[in-house]
PDB file of N, CA and C in Angstrom:
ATOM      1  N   UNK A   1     -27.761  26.745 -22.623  1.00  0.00           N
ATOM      2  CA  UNK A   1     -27.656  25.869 -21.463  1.00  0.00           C
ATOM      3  C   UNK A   1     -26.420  24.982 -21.571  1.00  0.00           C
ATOM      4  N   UNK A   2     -25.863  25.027 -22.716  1.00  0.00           N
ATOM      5  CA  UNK A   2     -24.415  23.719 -22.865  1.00  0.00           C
ATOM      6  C   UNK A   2     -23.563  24.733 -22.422  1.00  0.00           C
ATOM      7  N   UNK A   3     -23.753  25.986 -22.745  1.00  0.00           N
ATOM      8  CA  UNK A   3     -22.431  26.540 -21.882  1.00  0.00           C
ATOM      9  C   UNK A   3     -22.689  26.459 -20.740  1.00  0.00           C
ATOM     10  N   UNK A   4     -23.706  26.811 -19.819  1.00  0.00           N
ATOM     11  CA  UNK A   4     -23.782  27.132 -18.409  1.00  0.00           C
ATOM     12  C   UNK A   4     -23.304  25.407 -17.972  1.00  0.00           C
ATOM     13  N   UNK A   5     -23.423  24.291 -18.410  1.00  0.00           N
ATOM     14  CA  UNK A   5     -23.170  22.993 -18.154  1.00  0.00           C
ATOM     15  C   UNK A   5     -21.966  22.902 -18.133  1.00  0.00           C
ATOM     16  N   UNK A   6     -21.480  23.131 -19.166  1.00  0.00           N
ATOM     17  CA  UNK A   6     -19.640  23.107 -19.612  1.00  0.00           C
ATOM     18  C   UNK A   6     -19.375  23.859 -18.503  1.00  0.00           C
ATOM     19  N   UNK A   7     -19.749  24.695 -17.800  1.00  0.00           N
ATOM     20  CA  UNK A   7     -18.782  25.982 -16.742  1.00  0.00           C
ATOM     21  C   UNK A   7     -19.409  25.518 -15.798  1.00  0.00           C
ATOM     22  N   UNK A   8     -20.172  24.458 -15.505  1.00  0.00           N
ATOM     23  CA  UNK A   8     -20.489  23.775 -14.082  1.00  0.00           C
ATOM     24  C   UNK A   8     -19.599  22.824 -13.938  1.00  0.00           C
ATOM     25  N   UNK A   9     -19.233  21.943 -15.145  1.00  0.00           N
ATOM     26  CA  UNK A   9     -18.134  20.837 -14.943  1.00  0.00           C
ATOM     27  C   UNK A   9     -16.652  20.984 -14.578  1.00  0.00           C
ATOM     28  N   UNK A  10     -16.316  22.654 -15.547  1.00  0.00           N
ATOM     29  CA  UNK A  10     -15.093  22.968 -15.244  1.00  0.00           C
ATOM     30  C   UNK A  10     -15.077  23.457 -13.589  1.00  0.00           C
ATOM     31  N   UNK A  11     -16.059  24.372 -13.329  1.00  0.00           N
ATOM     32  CA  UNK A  11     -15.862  24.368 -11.773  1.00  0.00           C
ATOM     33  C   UNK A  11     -16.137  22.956 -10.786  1.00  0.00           C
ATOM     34  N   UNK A  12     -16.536  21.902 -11.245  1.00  0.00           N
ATOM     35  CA  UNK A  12     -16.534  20.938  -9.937  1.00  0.00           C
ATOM     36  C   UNK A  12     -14.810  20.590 -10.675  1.00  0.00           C
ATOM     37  N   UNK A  13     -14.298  20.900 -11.787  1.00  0.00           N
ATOM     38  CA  UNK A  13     -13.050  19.811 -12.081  1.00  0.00           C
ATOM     39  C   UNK A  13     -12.383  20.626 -10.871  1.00  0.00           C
ATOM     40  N   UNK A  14     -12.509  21.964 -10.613  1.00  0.00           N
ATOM     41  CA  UNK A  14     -11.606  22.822  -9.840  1.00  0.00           C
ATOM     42  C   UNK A  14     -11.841  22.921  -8.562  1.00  0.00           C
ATOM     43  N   UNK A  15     -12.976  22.462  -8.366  1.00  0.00           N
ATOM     44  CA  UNK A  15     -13.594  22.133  -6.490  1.00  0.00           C
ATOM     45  C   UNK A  15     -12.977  21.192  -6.210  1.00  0.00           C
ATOM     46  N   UNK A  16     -13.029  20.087  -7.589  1.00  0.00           N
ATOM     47  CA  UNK A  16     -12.283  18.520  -6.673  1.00  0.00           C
ATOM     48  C   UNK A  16     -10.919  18.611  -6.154  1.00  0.00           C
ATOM     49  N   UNK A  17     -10.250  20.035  -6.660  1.00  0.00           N
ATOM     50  CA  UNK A  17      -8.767  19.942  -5.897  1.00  0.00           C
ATOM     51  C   UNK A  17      -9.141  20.510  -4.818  1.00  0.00           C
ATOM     52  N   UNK A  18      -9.130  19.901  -3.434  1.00  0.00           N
ATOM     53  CA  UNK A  18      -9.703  20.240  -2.516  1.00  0.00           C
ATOM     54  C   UNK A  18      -7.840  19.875  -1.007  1.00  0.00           C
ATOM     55  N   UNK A  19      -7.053  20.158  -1.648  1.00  0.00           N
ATOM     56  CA  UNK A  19      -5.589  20.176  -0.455  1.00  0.00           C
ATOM     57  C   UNK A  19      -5.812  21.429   0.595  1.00  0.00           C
ATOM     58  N   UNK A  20      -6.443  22.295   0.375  1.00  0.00           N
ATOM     59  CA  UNK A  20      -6.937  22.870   1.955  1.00  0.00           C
ATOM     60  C   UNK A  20      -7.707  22.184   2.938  1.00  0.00           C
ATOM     61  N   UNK A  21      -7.977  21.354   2.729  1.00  0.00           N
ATOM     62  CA  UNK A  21      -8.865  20.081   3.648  1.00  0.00           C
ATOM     63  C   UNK A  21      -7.591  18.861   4.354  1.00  0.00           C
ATOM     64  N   UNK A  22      -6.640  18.433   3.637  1.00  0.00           N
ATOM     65  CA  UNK A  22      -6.276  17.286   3.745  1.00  0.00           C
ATOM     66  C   UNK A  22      -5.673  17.478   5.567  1.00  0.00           C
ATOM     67  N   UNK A  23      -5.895  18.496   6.442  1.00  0.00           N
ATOM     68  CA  UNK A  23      -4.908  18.332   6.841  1.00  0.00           C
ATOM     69  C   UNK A  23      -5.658  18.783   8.630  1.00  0.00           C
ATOM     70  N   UNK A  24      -7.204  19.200   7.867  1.00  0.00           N
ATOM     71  CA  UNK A  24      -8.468  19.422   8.984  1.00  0.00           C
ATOM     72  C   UNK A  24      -8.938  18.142   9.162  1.00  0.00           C
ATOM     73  N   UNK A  25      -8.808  18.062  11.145  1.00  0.00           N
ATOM     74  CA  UNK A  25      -9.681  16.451  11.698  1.00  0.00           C
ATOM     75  C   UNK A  25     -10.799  16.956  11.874  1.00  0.00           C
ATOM     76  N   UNK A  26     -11.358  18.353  11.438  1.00  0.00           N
ATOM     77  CA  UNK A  26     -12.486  18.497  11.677  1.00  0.00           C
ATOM     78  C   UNK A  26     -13.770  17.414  11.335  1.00  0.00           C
ATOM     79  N   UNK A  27     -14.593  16.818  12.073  1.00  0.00           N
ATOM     80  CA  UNK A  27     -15.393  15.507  11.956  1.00  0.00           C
ATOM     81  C   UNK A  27     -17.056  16.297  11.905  1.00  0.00           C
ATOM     82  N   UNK A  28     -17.579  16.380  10.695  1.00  0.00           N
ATOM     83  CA  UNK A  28     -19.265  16.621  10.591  1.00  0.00           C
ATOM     84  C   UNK A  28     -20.221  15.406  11.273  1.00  0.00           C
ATOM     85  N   UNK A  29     -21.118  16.059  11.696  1.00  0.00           N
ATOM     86  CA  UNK A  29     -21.884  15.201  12.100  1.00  0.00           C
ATOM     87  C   UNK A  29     -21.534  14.201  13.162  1.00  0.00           C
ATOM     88  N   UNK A  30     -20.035  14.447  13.791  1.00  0.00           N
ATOM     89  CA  UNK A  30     -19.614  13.782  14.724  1.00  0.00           C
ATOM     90  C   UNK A  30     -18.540  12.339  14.169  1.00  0.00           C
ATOM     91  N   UNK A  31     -18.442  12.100  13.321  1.00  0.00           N
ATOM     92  CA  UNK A  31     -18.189  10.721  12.549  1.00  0.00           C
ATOM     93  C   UNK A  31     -17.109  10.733  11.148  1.00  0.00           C
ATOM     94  N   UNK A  32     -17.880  11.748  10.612  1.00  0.00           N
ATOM     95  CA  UNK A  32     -17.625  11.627   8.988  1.00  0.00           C
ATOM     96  C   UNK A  32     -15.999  12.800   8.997  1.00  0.00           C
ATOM     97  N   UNK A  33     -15.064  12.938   8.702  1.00  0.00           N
ATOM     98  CA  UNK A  33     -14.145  13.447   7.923  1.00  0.00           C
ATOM     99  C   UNK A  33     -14.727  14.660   7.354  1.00  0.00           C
ATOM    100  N   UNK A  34     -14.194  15.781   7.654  1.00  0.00           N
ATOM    101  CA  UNK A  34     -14.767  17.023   6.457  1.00  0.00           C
ATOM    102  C   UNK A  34     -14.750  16.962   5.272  1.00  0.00           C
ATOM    103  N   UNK A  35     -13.218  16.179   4.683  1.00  0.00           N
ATOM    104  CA  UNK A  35     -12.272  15.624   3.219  1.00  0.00           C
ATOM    105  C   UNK A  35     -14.055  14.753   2.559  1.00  0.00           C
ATOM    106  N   UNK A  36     -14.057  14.202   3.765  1.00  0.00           N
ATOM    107  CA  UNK A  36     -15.379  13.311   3.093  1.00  0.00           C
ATOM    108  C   UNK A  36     -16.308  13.727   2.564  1.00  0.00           C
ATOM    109  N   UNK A  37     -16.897  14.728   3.340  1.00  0.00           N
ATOM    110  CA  UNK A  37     -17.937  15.293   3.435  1.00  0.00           C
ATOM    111  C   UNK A  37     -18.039  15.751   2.399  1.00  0.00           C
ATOM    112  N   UNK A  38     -16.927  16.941   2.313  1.00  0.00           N
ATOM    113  CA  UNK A  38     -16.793  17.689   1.161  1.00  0.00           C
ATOM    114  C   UNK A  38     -17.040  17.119  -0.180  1.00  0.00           C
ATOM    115  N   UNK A  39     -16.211  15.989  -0.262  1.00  0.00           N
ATOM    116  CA  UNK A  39     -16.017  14.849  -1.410  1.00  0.00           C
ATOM    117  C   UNK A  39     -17.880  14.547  -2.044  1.00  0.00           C
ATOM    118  N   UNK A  40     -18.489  13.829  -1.207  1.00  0.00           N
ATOM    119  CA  UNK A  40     -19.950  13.413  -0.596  1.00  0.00           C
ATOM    120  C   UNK A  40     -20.431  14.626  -1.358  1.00  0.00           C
ATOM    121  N   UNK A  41     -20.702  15.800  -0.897  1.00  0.00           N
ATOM    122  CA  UNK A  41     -21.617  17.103  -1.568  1.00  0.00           C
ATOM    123  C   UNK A  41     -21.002  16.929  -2.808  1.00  0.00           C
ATOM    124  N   UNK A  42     -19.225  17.279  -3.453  1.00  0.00           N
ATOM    125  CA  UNK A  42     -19.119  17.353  -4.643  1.00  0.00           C
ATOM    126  C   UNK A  42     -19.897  15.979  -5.595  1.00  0.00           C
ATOM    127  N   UNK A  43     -19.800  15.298  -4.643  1.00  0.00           N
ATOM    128  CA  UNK A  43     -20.472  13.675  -5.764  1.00  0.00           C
ATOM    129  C   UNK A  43     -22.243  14.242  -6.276  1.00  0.00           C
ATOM    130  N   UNK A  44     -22.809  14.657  -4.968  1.00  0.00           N
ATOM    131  CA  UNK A  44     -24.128  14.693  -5.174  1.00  0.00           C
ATOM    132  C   UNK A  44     -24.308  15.863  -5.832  1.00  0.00           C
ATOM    133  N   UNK A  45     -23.592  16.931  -6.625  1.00  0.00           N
ATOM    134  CA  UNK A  45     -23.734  18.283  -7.240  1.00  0.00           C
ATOM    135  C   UNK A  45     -22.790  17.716  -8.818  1.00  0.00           C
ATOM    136  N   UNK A  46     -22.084  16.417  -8.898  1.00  0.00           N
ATOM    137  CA  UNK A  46     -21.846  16.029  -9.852  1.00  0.00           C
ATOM    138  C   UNK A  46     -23.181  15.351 -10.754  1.00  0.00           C
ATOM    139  N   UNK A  47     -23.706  14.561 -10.074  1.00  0.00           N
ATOM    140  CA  UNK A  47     -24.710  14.303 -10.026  1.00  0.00           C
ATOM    141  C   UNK A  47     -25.867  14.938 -10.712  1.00  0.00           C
ATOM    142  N   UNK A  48     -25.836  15.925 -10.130  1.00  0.00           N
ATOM    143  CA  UNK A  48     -26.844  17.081 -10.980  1.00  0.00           C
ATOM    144  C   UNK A  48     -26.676  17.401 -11.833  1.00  0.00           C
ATOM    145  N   UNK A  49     -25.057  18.219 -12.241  1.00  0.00           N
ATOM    146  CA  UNK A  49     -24.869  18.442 -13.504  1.00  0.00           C
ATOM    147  C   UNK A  49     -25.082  17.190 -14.116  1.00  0.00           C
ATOM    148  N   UNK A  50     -24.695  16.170 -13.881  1.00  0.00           N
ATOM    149  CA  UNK A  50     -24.918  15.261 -15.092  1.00  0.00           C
ATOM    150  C   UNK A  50     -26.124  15.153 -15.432  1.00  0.00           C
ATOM    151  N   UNK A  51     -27.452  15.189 -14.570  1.00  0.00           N
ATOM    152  CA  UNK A  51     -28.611  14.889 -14.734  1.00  0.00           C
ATOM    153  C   UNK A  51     -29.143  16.370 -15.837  1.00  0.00           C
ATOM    154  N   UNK A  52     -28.807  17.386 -15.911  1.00  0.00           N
ATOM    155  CA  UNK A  52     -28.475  18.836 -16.003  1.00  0.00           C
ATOM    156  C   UNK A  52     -27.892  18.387 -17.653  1.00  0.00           C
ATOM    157  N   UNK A  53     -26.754  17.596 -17.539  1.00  0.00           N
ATOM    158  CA  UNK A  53     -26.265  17.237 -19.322  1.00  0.00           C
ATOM    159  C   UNK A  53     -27.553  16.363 -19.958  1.00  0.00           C
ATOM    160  N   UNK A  54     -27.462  15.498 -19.350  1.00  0.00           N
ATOM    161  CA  UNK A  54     -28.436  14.874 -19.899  1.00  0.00           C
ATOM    162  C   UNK A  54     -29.807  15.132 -20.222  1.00  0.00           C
ATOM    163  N   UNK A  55     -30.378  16.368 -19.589  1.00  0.00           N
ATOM    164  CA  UNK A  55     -31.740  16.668 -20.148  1.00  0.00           C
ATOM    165  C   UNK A  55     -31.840  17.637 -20.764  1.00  0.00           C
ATOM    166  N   UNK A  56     -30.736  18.688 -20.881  1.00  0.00           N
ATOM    167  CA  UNK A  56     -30.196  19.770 -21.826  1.00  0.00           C
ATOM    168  C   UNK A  56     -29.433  19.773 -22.949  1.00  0.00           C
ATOM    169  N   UNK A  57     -28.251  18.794 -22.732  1.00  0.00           N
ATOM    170  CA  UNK A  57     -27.523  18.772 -24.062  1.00  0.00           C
ATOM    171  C   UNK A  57     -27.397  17.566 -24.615  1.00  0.00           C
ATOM    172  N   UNK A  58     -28.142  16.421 -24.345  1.00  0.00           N
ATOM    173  CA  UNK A  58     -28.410  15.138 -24.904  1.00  0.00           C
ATOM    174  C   UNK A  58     -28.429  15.417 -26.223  1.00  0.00           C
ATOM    175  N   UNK A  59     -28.379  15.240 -27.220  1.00  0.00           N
ATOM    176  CA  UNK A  59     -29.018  15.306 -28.775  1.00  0.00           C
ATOM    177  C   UNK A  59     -31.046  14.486 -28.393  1.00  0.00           C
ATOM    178  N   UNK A  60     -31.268  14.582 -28.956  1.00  0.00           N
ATOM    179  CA  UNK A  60     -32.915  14.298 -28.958  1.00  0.00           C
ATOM    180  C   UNK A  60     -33.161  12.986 -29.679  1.00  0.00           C
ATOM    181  N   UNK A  61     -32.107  13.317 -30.948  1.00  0.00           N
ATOM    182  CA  UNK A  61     -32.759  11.865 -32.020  1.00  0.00           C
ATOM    183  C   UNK A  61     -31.264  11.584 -32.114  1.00  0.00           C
ATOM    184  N   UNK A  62     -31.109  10.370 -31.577  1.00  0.00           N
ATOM    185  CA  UNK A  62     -29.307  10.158 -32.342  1.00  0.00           C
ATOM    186  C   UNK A  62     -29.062   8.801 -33.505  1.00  0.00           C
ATOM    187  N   UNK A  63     -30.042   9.025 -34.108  1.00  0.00           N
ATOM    188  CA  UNK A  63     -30.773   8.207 -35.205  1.00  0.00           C
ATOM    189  C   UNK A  63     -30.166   6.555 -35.193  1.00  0.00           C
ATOM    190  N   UNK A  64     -30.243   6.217 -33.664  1.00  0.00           N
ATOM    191  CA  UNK A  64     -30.001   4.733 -33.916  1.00  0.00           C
ATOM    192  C   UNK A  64     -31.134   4.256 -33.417  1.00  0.00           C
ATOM    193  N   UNK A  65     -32.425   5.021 -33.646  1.00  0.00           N
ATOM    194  CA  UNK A  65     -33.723   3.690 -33.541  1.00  0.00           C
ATOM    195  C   UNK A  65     -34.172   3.127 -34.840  1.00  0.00           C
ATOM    196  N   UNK A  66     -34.906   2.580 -35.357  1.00  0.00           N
ATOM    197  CA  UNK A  66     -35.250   1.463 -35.734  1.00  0.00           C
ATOM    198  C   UNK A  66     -36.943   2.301 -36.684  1.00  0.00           C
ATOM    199  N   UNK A  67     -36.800   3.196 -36.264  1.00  0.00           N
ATOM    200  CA  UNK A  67     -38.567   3.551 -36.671  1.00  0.00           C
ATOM    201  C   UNK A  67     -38.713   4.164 -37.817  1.00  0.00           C
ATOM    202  N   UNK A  68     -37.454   4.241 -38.805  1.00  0.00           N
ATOM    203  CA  UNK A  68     -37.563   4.528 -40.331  1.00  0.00           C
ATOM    204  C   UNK A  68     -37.769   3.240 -41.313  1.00  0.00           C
ATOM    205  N   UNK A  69     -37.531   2.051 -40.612  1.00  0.00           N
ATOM    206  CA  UNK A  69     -38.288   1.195 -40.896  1.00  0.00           C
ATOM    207  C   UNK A  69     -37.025   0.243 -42.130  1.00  0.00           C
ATOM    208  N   UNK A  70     -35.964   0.583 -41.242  1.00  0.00           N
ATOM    209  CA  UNK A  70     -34.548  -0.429 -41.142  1.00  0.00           C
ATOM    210  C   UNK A  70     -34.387  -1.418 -40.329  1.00  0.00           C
ATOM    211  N   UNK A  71     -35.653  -2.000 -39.673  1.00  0.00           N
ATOM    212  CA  UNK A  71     -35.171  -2.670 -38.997  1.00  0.00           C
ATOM    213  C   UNK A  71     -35.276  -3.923 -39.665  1.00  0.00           C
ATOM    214  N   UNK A  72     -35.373  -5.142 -38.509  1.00  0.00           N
ATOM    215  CA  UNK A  72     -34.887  -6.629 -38.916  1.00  0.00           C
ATOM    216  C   UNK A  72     -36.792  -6.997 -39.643  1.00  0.00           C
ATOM    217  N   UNK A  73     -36.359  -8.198 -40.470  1.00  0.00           N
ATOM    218  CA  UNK A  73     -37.318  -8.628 -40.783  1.00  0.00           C
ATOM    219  C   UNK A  73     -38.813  -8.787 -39.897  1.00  0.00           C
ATOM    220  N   UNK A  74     -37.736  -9.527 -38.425  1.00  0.00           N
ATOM    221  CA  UNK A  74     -38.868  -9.983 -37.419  1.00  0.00           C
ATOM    222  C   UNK A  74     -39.378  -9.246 -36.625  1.00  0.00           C
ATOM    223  N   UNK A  75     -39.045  -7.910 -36.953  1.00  0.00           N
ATOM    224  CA  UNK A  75     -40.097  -6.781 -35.724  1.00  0.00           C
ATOM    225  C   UNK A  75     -38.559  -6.459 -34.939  1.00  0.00           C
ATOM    226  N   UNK A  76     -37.479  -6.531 -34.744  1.00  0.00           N
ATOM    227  CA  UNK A  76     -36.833  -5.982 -34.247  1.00  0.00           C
ATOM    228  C   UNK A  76     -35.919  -7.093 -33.088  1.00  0.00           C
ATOM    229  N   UNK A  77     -36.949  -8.062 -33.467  1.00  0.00           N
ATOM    230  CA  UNK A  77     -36.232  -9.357 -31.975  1.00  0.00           C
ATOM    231  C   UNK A  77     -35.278 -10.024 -32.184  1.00  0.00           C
ATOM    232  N   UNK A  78     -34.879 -11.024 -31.716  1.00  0.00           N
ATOM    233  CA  UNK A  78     -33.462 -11.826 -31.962  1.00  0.00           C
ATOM    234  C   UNK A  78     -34.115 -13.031 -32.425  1.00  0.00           C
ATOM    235  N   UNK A  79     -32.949 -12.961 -33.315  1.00  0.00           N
ATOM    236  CA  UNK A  79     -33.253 -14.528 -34.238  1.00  0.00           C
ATOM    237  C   UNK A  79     -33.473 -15.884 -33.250  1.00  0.00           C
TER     238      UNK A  79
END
């Protein structure tokens, strides 16, 4: 799954060059810019992959908790 992630990121790096747009007034939805639009979907499919990194290639334990029993005298709170 870290590869299929890695080759989702490299293709949005290559969607975001998006200069076949800059030059369409085509308007979605009546309002919005296509440039936008386009922009708008790539954000919300960035989005995913990241959500996509994060529940696939996170590490699990990245051993900065406290529960081997390094922590502070007082249970873990501030002085």
């Amino acid at each position: 799954m870290k590869y299929v992630v890695w080759g989702l990121i490299v293709a949005l790096l290559i969607a975001h060059q998006d200069n076949f747009l800059w030059n369409n007034d085509t308007l979605v939805w009546g309002f919005m810019p296509i440039g936008l639009a386009y922009h708008a979907g790539i954000s919300l499919i960035a989005g995913f992959v990241w959500y996509l990194a994060t529940r696939f290639c996170w590490p699990g334990d990245s051993g900065t908790g406290t529960s081997d029993g390094s922590g502070s005298a007082n249970g873990g709170e501030g002085a």
